[in-house]
Protein backbone atom coordinates (compact mmCIF):
# COMPACT_ATOMS: atom_id res chain seq x y z
CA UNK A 1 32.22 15.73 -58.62
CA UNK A 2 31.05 14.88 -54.86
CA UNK A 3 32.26 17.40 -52.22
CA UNK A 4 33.68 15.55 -48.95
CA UNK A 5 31.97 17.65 -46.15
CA UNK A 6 33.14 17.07 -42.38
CA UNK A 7 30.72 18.01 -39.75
CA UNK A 8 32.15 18.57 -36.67
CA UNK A 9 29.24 18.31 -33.78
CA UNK A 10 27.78 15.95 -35.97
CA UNK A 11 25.26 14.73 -32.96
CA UNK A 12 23.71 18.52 -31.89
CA UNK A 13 20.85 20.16 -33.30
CA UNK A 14 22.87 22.03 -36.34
CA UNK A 15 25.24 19.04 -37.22
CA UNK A 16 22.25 16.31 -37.26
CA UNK A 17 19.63 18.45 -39.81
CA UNK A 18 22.70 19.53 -41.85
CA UNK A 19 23.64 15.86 -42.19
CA UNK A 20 20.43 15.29 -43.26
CA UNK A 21 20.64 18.64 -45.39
CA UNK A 22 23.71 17.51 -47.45
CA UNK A 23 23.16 13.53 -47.66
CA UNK A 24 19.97 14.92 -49.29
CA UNK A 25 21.69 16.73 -51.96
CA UNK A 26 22.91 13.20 -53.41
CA UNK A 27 26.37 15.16 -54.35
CA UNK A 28 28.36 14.90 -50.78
CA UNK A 29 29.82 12.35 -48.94
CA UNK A 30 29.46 13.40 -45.06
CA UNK A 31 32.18 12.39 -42.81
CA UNK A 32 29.59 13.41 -39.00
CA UNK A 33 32.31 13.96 -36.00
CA UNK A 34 31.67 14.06 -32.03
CA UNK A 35 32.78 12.00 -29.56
CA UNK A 36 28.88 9.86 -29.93
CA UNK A 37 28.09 9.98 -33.41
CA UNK A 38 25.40 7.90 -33.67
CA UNK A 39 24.60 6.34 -36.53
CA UNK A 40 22.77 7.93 -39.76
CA UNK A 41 22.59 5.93 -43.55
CA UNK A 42 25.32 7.40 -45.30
CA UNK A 43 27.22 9.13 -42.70
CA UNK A 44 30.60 8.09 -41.70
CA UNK A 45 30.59 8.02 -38.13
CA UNK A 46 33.94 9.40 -36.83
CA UNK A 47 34.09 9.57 -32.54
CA UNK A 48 36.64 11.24 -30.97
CA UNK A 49 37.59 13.83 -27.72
CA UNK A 50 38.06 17.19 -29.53
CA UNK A 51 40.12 18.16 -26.36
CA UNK A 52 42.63 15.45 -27.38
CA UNK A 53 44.54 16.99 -30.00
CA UNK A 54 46.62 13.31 -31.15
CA UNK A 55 43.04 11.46 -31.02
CA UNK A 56 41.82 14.57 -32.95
CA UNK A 57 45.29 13.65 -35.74
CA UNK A 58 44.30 10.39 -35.44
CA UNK A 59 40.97 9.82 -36.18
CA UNK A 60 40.89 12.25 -39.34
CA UNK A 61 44.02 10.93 -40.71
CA UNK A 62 42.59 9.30 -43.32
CA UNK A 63 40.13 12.10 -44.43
CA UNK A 64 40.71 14.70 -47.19
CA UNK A 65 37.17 16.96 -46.70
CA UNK A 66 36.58 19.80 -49.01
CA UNK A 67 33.86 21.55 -46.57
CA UNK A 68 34.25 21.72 -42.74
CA UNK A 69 31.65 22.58 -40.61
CA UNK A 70 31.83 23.68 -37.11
CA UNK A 71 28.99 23.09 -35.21
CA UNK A 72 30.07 22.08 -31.55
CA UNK A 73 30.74 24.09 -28.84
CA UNK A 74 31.17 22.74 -24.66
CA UNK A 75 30.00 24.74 -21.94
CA UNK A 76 32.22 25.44 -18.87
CA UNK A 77 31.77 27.34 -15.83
CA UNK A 78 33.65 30.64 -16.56
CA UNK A 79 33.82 32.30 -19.95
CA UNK A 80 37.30 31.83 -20.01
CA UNK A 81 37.61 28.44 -19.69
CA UNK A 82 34.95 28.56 -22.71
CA UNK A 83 37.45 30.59 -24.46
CA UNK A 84 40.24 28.31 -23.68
CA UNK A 85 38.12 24.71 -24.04
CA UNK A 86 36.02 25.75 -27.02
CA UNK A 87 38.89 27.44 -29.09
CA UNK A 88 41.33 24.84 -28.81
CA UNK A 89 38.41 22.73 -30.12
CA UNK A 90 38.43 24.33 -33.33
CA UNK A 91 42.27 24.69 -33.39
CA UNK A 92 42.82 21.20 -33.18
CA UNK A 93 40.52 20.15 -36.05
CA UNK A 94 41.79 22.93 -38.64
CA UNK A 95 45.20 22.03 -37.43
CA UNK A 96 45.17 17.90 -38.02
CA UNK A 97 43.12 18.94 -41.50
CA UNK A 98 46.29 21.74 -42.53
CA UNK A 99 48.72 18.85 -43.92
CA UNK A 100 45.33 17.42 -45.83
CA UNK A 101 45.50 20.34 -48.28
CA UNK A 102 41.89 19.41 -49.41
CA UNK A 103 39.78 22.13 -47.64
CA UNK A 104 38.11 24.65 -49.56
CA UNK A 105 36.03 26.14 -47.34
CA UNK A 106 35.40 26.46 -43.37
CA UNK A 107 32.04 27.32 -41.58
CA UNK A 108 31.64 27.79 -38.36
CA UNK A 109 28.22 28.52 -36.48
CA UNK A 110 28.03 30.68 -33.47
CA UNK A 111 25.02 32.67 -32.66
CA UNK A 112 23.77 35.89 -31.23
CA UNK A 113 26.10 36.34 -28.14
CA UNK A 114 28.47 37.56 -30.57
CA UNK A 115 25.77 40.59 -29.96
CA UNK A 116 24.38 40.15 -26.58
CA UNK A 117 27.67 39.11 -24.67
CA UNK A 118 28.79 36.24 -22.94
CA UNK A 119 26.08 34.03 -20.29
CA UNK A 120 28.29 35.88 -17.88
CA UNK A 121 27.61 39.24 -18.70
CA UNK A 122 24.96 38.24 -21.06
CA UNK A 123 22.06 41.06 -22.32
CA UNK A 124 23.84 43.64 -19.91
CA UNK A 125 26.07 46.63 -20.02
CA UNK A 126 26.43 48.25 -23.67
CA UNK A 127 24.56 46.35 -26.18
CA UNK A 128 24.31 47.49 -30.05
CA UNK A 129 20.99 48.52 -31.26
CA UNK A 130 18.59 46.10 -32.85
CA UNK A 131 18.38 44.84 -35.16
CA UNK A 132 21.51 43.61 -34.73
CA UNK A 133 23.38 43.44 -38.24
CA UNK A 134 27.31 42.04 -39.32
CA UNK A 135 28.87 44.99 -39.21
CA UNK A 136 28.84 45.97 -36.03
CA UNK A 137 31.44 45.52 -33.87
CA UNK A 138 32.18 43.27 -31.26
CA UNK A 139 31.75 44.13 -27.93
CA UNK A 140 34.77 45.02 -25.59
CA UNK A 141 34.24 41.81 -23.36
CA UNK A 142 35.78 38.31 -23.74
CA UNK A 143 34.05 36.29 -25.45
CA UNK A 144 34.78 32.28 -27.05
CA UNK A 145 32.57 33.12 -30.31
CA UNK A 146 35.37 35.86 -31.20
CA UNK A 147 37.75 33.18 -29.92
CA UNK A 148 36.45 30.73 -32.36
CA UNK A 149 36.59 32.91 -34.84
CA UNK A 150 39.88 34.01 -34.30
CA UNK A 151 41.27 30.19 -34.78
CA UNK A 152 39.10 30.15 -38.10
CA UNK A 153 41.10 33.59 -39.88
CA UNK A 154 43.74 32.32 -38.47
CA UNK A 155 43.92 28.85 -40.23
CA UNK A 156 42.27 30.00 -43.45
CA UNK A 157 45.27 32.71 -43.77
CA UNK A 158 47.61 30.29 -43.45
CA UNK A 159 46.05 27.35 -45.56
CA UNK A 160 44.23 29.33 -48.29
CA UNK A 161 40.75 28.52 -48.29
CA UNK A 162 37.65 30.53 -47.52
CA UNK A 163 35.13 30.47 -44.58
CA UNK A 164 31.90 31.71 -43.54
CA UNK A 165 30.08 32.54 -39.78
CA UNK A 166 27.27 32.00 -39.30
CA UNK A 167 25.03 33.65 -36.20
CA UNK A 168 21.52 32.27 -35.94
CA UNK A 169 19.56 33.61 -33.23
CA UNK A 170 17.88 30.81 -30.57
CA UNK A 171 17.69 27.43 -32.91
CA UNK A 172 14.64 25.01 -33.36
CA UNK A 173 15.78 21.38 -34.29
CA UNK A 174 15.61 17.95 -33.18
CA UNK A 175 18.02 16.61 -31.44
CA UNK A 176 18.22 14.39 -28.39
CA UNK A 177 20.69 15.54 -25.66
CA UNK A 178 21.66 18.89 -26.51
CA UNK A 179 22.95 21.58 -24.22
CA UNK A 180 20.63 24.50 -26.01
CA UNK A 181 17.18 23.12 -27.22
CA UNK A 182 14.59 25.06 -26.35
CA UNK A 183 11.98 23.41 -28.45
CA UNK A 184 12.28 20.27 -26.78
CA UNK A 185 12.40 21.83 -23.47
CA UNK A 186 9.12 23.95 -24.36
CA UNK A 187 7.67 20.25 -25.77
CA UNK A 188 8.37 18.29 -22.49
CA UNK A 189 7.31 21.32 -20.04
CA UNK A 190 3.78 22.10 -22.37
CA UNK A 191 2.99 17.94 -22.00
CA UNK A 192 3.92 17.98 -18.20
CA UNK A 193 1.38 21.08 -17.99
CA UNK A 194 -1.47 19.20 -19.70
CA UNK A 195 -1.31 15.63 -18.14
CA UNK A 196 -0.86 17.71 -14.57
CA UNK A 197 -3.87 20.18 -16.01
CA UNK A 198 -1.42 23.36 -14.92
CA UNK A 199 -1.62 26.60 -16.83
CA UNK A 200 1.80 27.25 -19.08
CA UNK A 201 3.71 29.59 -16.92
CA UNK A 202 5.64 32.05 -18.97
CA UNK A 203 9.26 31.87 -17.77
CA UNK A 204 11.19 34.94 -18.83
CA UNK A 205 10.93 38.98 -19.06
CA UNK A 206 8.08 41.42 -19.80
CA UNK A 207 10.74 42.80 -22.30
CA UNK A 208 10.48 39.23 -23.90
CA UNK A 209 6.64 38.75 -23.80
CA UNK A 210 5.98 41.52 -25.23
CA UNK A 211 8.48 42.92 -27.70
CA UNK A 212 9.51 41.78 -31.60
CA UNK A 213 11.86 38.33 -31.57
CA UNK A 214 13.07 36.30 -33.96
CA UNK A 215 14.20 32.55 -34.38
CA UNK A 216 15.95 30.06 -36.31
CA UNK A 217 15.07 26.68 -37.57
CA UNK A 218 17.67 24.35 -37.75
CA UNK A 219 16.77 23.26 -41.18
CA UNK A 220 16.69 26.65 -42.81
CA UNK A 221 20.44 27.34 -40.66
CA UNK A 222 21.13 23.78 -43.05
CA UNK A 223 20.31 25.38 -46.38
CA UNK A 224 22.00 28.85 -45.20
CA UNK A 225 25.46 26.98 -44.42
CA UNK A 226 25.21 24.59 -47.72
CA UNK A 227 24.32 28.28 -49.26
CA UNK A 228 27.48 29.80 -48.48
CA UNK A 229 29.76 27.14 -48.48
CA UNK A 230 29.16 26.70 -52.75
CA UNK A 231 28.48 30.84 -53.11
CA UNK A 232 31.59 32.59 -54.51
CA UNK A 233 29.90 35.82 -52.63
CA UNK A 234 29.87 34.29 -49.38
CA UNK A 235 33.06 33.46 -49.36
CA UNK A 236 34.84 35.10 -46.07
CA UNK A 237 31.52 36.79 -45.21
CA UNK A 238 30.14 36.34 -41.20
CA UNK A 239 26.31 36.49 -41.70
CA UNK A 240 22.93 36.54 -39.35
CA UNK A 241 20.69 34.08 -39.96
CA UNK A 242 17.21 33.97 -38.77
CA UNK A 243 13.61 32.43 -40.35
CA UNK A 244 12.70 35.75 -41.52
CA UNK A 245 9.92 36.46 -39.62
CA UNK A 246 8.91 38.29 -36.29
CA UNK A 247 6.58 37.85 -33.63
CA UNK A 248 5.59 38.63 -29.93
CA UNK A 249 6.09 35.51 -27.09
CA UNK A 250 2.67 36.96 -25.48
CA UNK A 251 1.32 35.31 -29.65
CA UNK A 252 3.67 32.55 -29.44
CA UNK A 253 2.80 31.07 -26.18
CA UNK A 254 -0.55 30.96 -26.79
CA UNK A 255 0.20 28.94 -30.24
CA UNK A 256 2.35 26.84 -27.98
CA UNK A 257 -0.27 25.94 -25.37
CA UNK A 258 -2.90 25.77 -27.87
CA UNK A 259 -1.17 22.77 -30.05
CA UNK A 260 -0.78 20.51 -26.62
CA UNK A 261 -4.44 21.57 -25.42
CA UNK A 262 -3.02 23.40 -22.63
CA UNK A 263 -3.70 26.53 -21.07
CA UNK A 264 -1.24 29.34 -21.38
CA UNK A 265 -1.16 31.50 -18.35
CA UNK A 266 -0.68 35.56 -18.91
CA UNK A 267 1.82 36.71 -17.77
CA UNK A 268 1.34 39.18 -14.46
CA UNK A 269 4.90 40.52 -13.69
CA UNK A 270 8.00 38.73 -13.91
CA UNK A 271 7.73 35.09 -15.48
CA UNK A 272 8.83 31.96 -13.29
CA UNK A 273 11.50 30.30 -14.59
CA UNK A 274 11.67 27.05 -15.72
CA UNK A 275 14.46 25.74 -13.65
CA UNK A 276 12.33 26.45 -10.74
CA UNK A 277 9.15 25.10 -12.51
CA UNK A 278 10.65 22.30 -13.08
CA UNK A 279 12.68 21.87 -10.05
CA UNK A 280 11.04 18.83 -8.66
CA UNK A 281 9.56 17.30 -12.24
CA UNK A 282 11.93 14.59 -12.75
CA UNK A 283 10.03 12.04 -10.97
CA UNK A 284 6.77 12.81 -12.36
CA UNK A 285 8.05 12.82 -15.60
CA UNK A 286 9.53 9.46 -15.42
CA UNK A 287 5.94 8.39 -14.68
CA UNK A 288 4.37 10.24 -17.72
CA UNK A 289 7.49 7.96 -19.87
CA UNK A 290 5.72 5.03 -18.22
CA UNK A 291 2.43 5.57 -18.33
CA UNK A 292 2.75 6.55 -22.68
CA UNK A 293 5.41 4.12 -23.23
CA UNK A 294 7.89 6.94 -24.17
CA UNK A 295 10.85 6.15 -25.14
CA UNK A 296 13.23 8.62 -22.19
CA UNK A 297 12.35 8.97 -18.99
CA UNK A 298 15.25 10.67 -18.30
CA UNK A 299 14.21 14.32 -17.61
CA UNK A 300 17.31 16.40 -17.66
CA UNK A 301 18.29 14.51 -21.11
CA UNK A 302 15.32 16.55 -22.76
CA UNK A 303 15.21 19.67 -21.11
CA UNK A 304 17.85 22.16 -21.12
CA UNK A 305 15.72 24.81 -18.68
CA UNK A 306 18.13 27.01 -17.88
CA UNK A 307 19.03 28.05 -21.58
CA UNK A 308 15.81 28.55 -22.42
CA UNK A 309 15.43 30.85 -19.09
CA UNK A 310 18.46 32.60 -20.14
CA UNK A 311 16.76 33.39 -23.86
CA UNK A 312 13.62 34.27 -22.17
CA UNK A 313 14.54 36.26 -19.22
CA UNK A 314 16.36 39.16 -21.30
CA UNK A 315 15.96 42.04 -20.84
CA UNK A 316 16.28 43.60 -24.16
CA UNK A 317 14.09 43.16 -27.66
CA UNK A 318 16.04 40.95 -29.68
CA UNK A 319 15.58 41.08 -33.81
CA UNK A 320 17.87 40.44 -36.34
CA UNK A 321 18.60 41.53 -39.78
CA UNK A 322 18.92 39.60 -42.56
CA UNK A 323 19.58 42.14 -45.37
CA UNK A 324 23.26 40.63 -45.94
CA UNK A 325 22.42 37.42 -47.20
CA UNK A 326 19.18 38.49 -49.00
CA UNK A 327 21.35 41.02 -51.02
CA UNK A 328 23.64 37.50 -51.80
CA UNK A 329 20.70 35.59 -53.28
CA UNK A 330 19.97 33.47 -49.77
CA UNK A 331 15.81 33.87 -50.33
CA UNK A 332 14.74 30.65 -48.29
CA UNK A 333 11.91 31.67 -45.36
CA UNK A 334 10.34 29.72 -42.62
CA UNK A 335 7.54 29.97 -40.29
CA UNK A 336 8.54 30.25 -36.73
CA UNK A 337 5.16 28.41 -35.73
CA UNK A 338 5.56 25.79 -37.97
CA UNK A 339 8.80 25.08 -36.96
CA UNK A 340 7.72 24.79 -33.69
CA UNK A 341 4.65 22.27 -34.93
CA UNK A 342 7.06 20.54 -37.04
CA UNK A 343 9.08 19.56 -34.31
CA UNK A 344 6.32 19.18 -31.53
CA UNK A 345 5.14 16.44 -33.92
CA UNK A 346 8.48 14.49 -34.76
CA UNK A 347 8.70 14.35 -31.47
CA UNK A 348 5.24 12.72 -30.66
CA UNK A 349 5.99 10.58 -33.51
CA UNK A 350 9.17 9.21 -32.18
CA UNK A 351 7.61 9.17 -28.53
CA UNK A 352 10.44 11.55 -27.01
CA UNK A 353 6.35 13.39 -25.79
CA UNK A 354 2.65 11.83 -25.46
């Protein structure tokens, strides 16, 4: 029998490869929700305000899903308007699904400020020693990925069927767009460094350049949320998930630079971020669209620089453990390079880069 799976944040980097993911399988239908779908063979497109809790009633009516994913999340300018914005988000959707009495399971991604705080506060104060694993406890500040969790318990106690969290650490995908895409960002900044023939500037912390990291690619965060969702196990488990392997930015740069035939800089100090790197870019950039017939000239559509300065500038080594879902059976691995080169050349081949 197909599974109905409902993919809320259908349009980000995590809803568009676990589209892809599932329609794969050949054994779900995939209803893909945000409020610009897009269009992908053999998703139903469903747009809607997730804010507006009747349009929310509305437009899934008609829907019966077996597997909701929650992939979406909109930034504000405080943390608690996150709370307040991003939790009734995920309230409204598990609410207009209750009188469906069809779920089985709910999923819900949120990532590794669960550990490392809110972007207010966010790698300060008390922080739990790496590498970070599920058990430990949240931290004693506010924060909308316990809010969003909170709505999930909350609506599986009351309807009866399981869920899973999932918290990758900084995620690799393509996607056009999105709020947190660092690989894009890295892609558009490493061709505006060739064509200008400018050295790659590292933008963040010693801490980061030269301790262990981690990372997660979007399509290996696909397999891990298909995983649980169909793993008795998993069921009602929150679970890291990262590529599996570990390496040093003062490495990974270099890889960077070296697959655009630029020249990565060493870093001497602090880094510079890339919101100040890029400060004044947009116009050249538009020019670089022209001149290779790309297909956005649109700067600030690709780049998301001050996310990626925010992952970069901490100031604490960041790794994460894995052991939990290993234990379960989850074995898949991915390079973090690759990923990187994977998406560096979708990307070229869809001239979003030269």
């Amino acid at each position: 029998m197909k599974n109905t799976a409902l993919i809320v944040g259908v349009s980000g980097i995590v809803g568009r490869n676990l589209s892809d993911r599932l329609l794969a399988e050949g054994n779900w239908s995939v209803y893909g929700v945000a409020r610009r779908p897009g269009e992908c063979r053999g998703m139903v497109p469903v747009a809607v305000d997730l804010q507006d809790e009747g349009a929310v009633v509305a437009a899934l009516k008609s829907i019966q899903p077996t597997h909701v994913f929650l992939t979406t999340w909109l930034r504000q300018a405080t943390e608690a308007e996150n709370i307040r914005v991003n939790s009734a988000m995920v309230r409204n959707v598990l609410n207009a699904l209750s009188t469906a009495g069809t779920v089985q399971h709910v999923a819900l991604v949120t990532g590794l400020k669960h550990y490392l705080g809110p972007f207010e506060a966010y790698g300060k104060g008390s922080l739990p020693a790496t590498p970070f694993r599920e058990e430990q406890p949240r931290l004693e500040i506010e924060n909308f990925y316990y809010a969003q969790e909170d709505e999930v318990f909350a609506a599986a106690a009351r309807d009866g069927y399981g869920w899973s969290i999932h918290r990758p650490h900084t995620i690799i995908g393509y996607a056009i767009g999105n709020a947190m895409n660092m690989g894009t960002t890295l892609a558009v900044y490493a061709s505006i460094c060739k064509e200008l023939g400018r050295p790659m500037v590292f933008p963040g912390s010693p801490v980061q350049w030269n301790g262990l990291t981690d990372m997660t690619d979007a399509r290996l965060l696909a397999k891990h949320l298909l995983w649980a969702a169909v793993t008795p196990e998993a069921r009602n488990q929150s679970f890291n998930v990262v590529n599996g392997d570990v390496f040093r930015w003062k490495w990974m740069w270099k890889q960077i630079a070296n697959w655009f035939g630029a020249a990565a800089a060493e870093l001497d100090g602090e880094g510079v971020p890339l919101e100040e790197q890029l400060a004044d870019a947009a116009p050249g950039w538009k020019q670089i669209a022209a001149k290779y017939n790309l297909v956005e000239e649109n700067l600030n559509v690709l780049a998301s620089a001050w996310h990626t300065d925010a992952d970069l500038g901490r100031p604490v080594e960041v790794v994460t453990d894995m052991s939990k879902s290993r234990k379960l059976g989850f074995t898949a691995y991915q390079a973090t390079d690759e990923s990187f080169f994977d998406l560096f050349q979708r990307l070229r081949d869809d001239r979003i880069i030269p």
